[in-house]
C-alpha atoms as a PDB file:
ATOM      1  CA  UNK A   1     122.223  57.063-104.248  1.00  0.00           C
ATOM      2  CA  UNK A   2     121.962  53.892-105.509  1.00  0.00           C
ATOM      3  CA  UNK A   3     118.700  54.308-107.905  1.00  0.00           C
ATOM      4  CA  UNK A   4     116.276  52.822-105.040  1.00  0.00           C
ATOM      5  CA  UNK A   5     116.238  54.878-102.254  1.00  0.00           C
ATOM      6  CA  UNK A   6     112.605  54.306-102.301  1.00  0.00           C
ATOM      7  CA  UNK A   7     112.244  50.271-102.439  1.00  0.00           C
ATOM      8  CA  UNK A   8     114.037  47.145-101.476  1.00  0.00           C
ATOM      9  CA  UNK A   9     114.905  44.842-104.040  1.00  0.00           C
ATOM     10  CA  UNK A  10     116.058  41.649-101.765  1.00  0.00           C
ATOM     11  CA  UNK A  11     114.630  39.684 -99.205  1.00  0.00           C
ATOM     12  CA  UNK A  12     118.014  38.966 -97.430  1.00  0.00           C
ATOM     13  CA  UNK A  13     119.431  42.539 -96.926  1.00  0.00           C
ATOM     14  CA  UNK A  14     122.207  40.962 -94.959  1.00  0.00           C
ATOM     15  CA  UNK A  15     123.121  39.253 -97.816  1.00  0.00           C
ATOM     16  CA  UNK A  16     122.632  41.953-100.687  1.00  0.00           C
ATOM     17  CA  UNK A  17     124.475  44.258 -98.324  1.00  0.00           C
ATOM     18  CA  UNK A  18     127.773  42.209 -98.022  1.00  0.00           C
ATOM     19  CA  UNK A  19     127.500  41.777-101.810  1.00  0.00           C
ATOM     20  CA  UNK A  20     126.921  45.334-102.434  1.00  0.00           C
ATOM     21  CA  UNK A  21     130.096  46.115-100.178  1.00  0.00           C
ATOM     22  CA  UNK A  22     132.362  43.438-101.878  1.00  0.00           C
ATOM     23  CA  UNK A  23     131.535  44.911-105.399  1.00  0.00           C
ATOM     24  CA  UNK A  24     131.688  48.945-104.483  1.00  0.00           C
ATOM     25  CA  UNK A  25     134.997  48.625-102.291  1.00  0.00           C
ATOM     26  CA  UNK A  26     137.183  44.947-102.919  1.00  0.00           C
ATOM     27  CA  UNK A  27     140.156  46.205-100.322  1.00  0.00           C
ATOM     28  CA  UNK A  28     138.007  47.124 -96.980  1.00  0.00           C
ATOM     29  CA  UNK A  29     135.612  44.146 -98.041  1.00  0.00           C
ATOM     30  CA  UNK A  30     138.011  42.604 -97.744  1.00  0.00           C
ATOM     31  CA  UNK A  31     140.420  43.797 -95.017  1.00  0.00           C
ATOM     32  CA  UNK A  32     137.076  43.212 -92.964  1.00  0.00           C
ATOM     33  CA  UNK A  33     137.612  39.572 -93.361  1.00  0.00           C
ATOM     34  CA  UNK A  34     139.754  39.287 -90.867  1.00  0.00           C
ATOM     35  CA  UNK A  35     137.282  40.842 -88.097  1.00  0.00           C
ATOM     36  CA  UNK A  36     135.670  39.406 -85.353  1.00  0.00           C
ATOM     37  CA  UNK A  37     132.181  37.733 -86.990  1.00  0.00           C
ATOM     38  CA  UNK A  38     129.892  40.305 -85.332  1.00  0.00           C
ATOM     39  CA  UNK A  39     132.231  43.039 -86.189  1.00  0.00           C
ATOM     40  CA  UNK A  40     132.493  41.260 -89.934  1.00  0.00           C
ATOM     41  CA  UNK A  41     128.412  41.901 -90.258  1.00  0.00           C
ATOM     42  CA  UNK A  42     128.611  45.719 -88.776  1.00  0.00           C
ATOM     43  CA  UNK A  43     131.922  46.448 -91.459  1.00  0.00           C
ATOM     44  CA  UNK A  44     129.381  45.363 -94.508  1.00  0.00           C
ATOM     45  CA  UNK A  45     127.078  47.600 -93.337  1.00  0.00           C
ATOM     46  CA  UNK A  46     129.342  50.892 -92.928  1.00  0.00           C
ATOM     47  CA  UNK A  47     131.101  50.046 -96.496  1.00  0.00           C
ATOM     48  CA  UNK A  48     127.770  50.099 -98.027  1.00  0.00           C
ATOM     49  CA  UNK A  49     126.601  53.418 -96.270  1.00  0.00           C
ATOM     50  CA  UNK A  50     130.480  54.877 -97.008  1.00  0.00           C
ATOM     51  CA  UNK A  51     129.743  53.845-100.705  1.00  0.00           C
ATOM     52  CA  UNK A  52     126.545  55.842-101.071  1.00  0.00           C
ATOM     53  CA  UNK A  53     128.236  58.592 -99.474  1.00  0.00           C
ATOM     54  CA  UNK A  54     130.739  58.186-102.109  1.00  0.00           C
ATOM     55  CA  UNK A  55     128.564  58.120-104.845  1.00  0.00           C
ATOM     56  CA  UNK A  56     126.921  61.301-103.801  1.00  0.00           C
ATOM     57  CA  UNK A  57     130.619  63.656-104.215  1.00  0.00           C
ATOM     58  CA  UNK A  58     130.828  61.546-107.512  1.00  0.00           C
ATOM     59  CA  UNK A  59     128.742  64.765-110.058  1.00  0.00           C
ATOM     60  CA  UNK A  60     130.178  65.226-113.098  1.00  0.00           C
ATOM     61  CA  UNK A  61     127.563  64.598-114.975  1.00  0.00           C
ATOM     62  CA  UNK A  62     125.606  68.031-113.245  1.00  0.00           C
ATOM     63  CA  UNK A  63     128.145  69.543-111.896  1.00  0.00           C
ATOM     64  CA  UNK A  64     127.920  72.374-114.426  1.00  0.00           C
ATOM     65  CA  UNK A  65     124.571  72.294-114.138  1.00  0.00           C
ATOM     66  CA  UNK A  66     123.544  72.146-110.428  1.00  0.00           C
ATOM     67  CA  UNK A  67     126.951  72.944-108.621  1.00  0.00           C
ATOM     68  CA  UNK A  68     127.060  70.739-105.308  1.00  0.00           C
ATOM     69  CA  UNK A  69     123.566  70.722-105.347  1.00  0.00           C
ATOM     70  CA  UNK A  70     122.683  67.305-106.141  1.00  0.00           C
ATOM     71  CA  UNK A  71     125.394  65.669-104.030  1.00  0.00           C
ATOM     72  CA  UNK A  72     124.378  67.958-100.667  1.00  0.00           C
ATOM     73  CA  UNK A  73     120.754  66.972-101.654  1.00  0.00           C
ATOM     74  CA  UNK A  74     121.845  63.284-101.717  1.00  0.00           C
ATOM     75  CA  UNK A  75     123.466  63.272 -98.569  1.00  0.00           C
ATOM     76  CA  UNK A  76     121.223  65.067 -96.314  1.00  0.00           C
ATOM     77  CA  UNK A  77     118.439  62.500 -97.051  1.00  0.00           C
ATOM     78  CA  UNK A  78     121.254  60.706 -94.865  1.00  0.00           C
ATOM     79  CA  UNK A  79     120.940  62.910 -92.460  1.00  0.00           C
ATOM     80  CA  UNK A  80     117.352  62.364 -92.372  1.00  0.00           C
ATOM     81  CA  UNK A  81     117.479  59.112 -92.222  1.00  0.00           C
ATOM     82  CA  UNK A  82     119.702  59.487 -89.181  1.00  0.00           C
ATOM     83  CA  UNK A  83     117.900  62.161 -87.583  1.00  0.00           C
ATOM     84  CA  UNK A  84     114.182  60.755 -87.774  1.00  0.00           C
ATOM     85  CA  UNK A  85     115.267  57.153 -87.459  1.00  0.00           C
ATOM     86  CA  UNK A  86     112.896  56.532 -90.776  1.00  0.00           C
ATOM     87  CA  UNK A  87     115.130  53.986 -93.625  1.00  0.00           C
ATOM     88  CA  UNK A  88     112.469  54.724 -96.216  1.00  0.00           C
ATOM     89  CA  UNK A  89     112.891  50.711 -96.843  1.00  0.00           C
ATOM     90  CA  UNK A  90     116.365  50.942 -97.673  1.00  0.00           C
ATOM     91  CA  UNK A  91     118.395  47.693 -96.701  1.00  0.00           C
ATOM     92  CA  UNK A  92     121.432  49.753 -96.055  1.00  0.00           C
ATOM     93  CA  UNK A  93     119.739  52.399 -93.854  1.00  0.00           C
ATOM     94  CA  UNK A  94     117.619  49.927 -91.804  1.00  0.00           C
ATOM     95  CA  UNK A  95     121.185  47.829 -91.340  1.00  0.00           C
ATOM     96  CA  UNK A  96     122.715  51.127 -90.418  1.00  0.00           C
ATOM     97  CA  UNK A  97     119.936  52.459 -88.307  1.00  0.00           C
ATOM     98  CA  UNK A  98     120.099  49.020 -85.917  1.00  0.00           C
ATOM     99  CA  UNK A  99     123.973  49.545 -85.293  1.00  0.00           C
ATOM    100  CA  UNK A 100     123.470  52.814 -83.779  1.00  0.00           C
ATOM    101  CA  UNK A 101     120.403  51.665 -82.185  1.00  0.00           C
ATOM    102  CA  UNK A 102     122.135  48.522 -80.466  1.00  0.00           C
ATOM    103  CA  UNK A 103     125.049  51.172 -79.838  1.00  0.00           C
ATOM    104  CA  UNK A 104     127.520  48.808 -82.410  1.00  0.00           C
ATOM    105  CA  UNK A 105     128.645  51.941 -83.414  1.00  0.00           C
ATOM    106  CA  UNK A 106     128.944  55.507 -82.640  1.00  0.00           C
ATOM    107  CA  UNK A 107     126.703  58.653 -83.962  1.00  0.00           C
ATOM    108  CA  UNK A 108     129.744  60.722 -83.930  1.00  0.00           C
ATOM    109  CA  UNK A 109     131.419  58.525 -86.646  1.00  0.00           C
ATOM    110  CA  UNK A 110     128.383  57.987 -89.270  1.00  0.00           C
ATOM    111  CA  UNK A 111     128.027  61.651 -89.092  1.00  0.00           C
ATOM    112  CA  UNK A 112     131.447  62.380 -89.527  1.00  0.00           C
ATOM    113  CA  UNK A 113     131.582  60.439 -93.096  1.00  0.00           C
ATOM    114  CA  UNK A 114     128.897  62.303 -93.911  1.00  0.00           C
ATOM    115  CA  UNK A 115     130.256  65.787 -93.276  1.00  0.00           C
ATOM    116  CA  UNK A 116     133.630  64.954 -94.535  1.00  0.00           C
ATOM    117  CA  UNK A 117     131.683  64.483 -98.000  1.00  0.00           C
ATOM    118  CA  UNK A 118     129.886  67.855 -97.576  1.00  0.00           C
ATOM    119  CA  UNK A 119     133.010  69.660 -96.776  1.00  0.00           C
ATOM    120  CA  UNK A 120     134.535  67.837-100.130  1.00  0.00           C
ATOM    121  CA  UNK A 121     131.264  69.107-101.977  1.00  0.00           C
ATOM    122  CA  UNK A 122     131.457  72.749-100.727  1.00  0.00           C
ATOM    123  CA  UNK A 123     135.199  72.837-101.187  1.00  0.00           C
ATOM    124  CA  UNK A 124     138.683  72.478 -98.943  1.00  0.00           C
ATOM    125  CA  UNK A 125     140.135  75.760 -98.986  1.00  0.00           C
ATOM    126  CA  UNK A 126     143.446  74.386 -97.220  1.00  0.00           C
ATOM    127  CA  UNK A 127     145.590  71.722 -95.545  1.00  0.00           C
ATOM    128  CA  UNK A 128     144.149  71.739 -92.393  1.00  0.00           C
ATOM    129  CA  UNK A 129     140.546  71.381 -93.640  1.00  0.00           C
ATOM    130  CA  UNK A 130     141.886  68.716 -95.798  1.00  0.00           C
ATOM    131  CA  UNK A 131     143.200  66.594 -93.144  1.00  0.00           C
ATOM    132  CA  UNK A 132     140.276  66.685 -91.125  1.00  0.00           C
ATOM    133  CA  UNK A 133     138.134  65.670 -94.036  1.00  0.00           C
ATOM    134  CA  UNK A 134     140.103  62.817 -94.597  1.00  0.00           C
ATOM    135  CA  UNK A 135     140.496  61.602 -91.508  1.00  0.00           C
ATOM    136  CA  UNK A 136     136.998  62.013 -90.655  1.00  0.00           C
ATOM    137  CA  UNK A 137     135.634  60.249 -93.864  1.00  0.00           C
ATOM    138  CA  UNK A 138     138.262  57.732 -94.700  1.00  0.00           C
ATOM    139  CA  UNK A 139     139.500  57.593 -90.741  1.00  0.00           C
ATOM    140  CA  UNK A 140     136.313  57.555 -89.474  1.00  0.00           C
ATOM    141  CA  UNK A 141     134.743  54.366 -91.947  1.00  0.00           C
ATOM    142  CA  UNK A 142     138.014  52.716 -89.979  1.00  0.00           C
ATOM    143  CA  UNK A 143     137.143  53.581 -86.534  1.00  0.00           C
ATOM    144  CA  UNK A 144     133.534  52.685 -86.605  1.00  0.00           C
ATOM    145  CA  UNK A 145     134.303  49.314 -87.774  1.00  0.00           C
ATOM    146  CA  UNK A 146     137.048  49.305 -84.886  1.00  0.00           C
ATOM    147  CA  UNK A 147     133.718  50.387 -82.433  1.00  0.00           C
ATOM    148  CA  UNK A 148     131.635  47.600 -83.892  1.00  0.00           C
ATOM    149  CA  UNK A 149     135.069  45.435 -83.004  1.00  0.00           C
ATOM    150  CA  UNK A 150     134.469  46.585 -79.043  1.00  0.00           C
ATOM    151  CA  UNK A 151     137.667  48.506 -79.144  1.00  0.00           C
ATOM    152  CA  UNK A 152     137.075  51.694 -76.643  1.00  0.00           C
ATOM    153  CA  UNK A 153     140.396  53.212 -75.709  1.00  0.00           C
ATOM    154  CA  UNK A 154     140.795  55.998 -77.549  1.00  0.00           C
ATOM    155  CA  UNK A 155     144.539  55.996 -77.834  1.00  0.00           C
ATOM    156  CA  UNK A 156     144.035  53.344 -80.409  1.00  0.00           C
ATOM    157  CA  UNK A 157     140.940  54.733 -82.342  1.00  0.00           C
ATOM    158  CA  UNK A 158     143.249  57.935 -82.569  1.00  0.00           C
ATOM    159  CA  UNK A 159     145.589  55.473 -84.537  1.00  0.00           C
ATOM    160  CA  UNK A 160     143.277  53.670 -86.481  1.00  0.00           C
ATOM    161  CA  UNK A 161     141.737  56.846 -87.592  1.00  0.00           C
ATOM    162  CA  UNK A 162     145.191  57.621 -88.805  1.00  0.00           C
ATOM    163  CA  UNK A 163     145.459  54.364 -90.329  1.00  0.00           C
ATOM    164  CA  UNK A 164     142.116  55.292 -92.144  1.00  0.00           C
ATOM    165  CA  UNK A 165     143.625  58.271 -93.423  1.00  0.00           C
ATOM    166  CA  UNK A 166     146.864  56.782 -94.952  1.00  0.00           C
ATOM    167  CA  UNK A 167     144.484  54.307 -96.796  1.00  0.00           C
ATOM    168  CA  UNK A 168     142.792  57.294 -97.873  1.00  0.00           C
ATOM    169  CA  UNK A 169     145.352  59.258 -99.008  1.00  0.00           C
ATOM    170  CA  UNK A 170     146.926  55.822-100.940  1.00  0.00           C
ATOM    171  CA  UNK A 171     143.586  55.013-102.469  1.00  0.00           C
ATOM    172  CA  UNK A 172     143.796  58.941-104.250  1.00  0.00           C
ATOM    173  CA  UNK A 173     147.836  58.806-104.824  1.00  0.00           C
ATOM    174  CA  UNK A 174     146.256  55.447-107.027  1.00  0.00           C
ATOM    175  CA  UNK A 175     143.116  56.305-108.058  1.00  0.00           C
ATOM    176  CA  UNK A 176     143.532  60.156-108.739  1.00  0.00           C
ATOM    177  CA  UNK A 177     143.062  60.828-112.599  1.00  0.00           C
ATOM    178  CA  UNK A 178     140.086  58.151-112.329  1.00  0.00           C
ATOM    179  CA  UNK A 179     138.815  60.324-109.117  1.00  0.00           C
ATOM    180  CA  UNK A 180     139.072  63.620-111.334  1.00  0.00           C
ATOM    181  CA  UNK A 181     137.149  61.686-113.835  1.00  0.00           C
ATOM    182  CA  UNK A 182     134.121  61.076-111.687  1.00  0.00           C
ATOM    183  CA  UNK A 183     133.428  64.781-110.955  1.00  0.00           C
ATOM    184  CA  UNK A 184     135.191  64.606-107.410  1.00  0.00           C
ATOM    185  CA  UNK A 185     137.883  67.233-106.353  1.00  0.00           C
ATOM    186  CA  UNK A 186     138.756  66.021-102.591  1.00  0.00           C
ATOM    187  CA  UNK A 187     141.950  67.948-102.601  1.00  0.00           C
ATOM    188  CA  UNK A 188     142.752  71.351-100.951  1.00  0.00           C
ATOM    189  CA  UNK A 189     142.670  74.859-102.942  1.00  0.00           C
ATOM    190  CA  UNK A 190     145.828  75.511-101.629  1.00  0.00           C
ATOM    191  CA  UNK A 191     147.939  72.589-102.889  1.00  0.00           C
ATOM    192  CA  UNK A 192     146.176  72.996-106.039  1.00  0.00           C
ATOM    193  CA  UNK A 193     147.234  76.595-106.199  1.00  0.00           C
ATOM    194  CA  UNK A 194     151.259  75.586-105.791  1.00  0.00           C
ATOM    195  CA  UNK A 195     150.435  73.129-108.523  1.00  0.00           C
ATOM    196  CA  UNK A 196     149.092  75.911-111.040  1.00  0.00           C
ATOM    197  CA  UNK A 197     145.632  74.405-110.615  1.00  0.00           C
ATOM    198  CA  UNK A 198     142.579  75.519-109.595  1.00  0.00           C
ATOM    199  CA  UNK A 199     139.129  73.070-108.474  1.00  0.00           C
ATOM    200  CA  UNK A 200     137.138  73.953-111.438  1.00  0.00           C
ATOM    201  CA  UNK A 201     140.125  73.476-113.525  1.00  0.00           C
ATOM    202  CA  UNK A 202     141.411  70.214-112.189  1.00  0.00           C
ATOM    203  CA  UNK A 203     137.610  68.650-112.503  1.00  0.00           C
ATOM    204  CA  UNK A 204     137.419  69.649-116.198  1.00  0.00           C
ATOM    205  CA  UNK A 205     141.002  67.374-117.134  1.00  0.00           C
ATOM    206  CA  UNK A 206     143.265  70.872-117.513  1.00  0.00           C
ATOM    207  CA  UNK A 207     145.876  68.702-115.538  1.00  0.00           C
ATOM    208  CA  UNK A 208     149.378  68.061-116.793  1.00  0.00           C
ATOM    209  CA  UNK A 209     150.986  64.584-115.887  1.00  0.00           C
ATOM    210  CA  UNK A 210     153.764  66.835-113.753  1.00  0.00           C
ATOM    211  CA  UNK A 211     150.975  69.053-111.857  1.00  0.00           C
ATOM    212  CA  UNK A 212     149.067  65.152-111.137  1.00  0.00           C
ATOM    213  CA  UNK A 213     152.512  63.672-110.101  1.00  0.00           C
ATOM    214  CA  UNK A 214     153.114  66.983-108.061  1.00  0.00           C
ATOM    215  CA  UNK A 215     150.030  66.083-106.265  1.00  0.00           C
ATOM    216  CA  UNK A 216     150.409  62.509-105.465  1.00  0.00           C
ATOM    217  CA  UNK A 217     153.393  63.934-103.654  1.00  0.00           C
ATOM    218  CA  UNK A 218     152.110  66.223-101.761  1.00  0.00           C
ATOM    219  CA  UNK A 219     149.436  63.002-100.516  1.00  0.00           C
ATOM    220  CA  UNK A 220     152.831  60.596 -99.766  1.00  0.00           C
ATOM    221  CA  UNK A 221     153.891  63.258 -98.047  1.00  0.00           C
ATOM    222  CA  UNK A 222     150.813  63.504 -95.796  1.00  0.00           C
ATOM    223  CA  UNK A 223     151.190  59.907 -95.390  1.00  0.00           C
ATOM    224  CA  UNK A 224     154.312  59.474 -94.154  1.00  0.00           C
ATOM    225  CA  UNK A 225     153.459  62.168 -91.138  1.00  0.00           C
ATOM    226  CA  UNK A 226     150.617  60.146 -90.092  1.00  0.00           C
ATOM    227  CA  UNK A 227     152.673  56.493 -90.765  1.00  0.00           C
ATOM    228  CA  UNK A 228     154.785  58.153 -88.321  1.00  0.00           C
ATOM    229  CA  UNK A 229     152.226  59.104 -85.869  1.00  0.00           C
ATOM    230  CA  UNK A 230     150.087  55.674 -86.248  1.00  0.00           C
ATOM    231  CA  UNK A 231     153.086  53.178 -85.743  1.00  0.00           C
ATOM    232  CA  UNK A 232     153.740  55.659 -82.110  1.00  0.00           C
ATOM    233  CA  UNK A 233     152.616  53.636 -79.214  1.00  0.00           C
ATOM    234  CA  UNK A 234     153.895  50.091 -80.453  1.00  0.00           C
ATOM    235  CA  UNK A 235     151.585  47.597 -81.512  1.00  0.00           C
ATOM    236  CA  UNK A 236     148.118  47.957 -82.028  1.00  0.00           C
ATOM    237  CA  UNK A 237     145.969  44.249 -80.542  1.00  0.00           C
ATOM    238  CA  UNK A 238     145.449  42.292 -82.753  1.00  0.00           C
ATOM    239  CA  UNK A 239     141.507  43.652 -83.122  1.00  0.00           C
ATOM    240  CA  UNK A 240     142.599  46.983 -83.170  1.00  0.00           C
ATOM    241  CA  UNK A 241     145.217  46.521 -85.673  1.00  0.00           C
ATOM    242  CA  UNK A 242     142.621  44.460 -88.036  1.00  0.00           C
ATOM    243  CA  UNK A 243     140.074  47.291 -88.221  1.00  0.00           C
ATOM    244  CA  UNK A 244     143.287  49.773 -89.397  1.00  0.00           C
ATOM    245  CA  UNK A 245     144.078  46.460 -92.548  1.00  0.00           C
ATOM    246  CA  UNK A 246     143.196  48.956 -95.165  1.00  0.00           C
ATOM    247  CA  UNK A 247     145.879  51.178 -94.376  1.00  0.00           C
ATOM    248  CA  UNK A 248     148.663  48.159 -95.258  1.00  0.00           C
ATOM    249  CA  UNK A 249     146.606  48.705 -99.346  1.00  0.00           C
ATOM    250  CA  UNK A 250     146.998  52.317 -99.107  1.00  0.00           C
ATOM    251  CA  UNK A 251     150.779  52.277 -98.756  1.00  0.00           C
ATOM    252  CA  UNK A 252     151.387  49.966-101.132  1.00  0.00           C
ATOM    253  CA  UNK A 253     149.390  52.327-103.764  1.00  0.00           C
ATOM    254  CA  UNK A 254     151.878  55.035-103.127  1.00  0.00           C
ATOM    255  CA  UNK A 255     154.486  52.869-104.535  1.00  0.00           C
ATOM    256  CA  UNK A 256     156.019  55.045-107.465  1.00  0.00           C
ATOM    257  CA  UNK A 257     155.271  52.076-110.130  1.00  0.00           C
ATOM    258  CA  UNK A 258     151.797  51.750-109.274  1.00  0.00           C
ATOM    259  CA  UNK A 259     151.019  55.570-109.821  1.00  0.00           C
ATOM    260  CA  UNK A 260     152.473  55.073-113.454  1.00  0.00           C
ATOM    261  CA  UNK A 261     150.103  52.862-114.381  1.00  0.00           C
ATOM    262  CA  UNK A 262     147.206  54.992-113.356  1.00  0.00           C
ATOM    263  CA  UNK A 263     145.919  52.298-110.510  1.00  0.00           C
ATOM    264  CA  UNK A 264     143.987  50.357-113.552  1.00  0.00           C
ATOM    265  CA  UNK A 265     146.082  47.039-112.714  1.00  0.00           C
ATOM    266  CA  UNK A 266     143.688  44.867-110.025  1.00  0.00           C
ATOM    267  CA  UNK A 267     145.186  43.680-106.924  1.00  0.00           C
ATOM    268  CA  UNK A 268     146.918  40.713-106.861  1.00  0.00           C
ATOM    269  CA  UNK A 269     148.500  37.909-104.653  1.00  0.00           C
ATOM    270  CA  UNK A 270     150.912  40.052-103.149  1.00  0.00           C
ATOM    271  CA  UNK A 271     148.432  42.614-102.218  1.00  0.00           C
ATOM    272  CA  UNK A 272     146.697  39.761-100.158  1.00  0.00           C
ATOM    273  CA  UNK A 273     149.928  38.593 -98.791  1.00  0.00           C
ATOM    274  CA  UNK A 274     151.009  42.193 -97.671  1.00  0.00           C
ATOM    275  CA  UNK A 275     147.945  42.373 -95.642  1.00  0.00           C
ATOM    276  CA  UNK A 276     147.811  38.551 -94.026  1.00  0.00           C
ATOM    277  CA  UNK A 277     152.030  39.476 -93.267  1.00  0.00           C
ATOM    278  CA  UNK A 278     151.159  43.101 -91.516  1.00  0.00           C
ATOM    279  CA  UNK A 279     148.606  41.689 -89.191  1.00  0.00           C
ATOM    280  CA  UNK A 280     150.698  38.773 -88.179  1.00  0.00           C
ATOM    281  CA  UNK A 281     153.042  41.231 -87.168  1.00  0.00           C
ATOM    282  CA  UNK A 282     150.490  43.491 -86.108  1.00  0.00           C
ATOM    283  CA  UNK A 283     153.155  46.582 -87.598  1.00  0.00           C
ATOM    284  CA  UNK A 284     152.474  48.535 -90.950  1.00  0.00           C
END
């Protein structure tokens, strides 16, 4: 986790929470932003419990070692914490723990970001289980924030899951040899196989720059099939639309440029812009 399951270190958790959420993840900190208030409060709270999640996939150090071990063990104390309703004086479990308890958000989705991390763990043997992973973990963090936002109809949380997903998929197109550095592997056996890769392989830096550039295509791919899918329907309301912000980040990370300079430049101006533009026009 975060090296104190066990204790509390601040007397304002609402605080240390939203400043734990703007340092582990900058874009949904802050794509939330542009939230409803209470909705604002409930995002912090899921991008702090998505980061732990994280964290737990993230093994290199004892990978060799312990396998998936550690990162299963780390994430069914989640579990527990969700099943016996006991935050062992965690600030981001007791946060969590009162959404679901005031019915802010769903049990469904929480427990879908944590199995999409176990799945990642035990290993994606193909597409399909790929996709649901991804839009369960990085879709779902998106559609519990859009729960905590009131929206119910599910015709938009079906988009905004997708909307997750793209960001998903754009944060890895960006991110990937940095990813592969941390011990993580979120990608499917079988488009490692057409790559001439294999999980172990690709964790241990035996990637070319072609087989990594034949992946991040493979992810744009993906991308644009669920662009298509999520811009269906016209627009999204303007709530709705907010809670899917990320997404307007994870397309601009599958830019070819940005992929060439191995996602280490930081977001600028224009990132910011991109986002403010999309939801005024409420269109990705």
């Amino acid at each position: 986790m975060t090296g104190h399951m066990d204790a509390s270190r601040s007397g304002a958790p609402g605080l240390s929470i939203m400043r734990a959420a703007r340092r582990a993840d900058p874009d949904r900190f802050f794509c939330a932003l542009f939230l409803p208030p209470p909705a604002r409060e409930a995002a912090m709270v899921l991008i702090a419990f998505n980061h732990e999640c994280t964290r737990a996939v993230a093994t290199s150090a004892s990978w060799s070692v312990a396998g998936p071990m550690a990162g299963l063990i780390r994430l069914q104390w989640w579990r527990d914490v969700l099943e016996s309703g006991n935050p062992h004086r965690h600030d981001t479990a007791v946060a969590l723990l009162d959404l679901l308890a005031r019915g802010v958000v769903h049990h469904a989705a929480v427990e879908g970001i944590i199995t999409a991390r176990e799945c990642e763990l035990e290993g994606l043997p193909d597409q399909p289980a790929w996709q649901a992973a991804m839009l369960e973990g990085a879709g779902g963090v998106q559609v519990a924030m859009a729960e905590a936002a009131g929206v119910r109809d599910t015709a938009c949380l079906a988009r905004i899951r997708l909307m997750g997903g793209i960001y998903g998929v754009g944060a890895l197109v960006r991110y990937l040899p940095a990813v592969l550095r941390a011990g993580r592997c979120p990608l499917p056996e079988d488009a490692l196989a057409e790559a001439g890769l294999t999980r172990d392989g690709l964790r241990t830096g035996q990637a070319t720059d072609t087989q990594i550039a034949r992946l991040r295509d493979g992810l744009r791919q993906q991308a644009g099939a669920w662009l298509e899918a999520a811009r269906a329907g016209g627009r999204l309301p303007r709530t709705a639309f907010a809670a899917g912000l990320p997404a307007v980040l994870g397309l601009r990370d599958m830019r070819p440029h940005v992929a060439r300079d191995d996602g280490t430049s930081p977001r600028g101006l224009g990132d910011r812009l991109a986002v403010m533009g999309a939801l005024l026009r409420r269109r990705l």
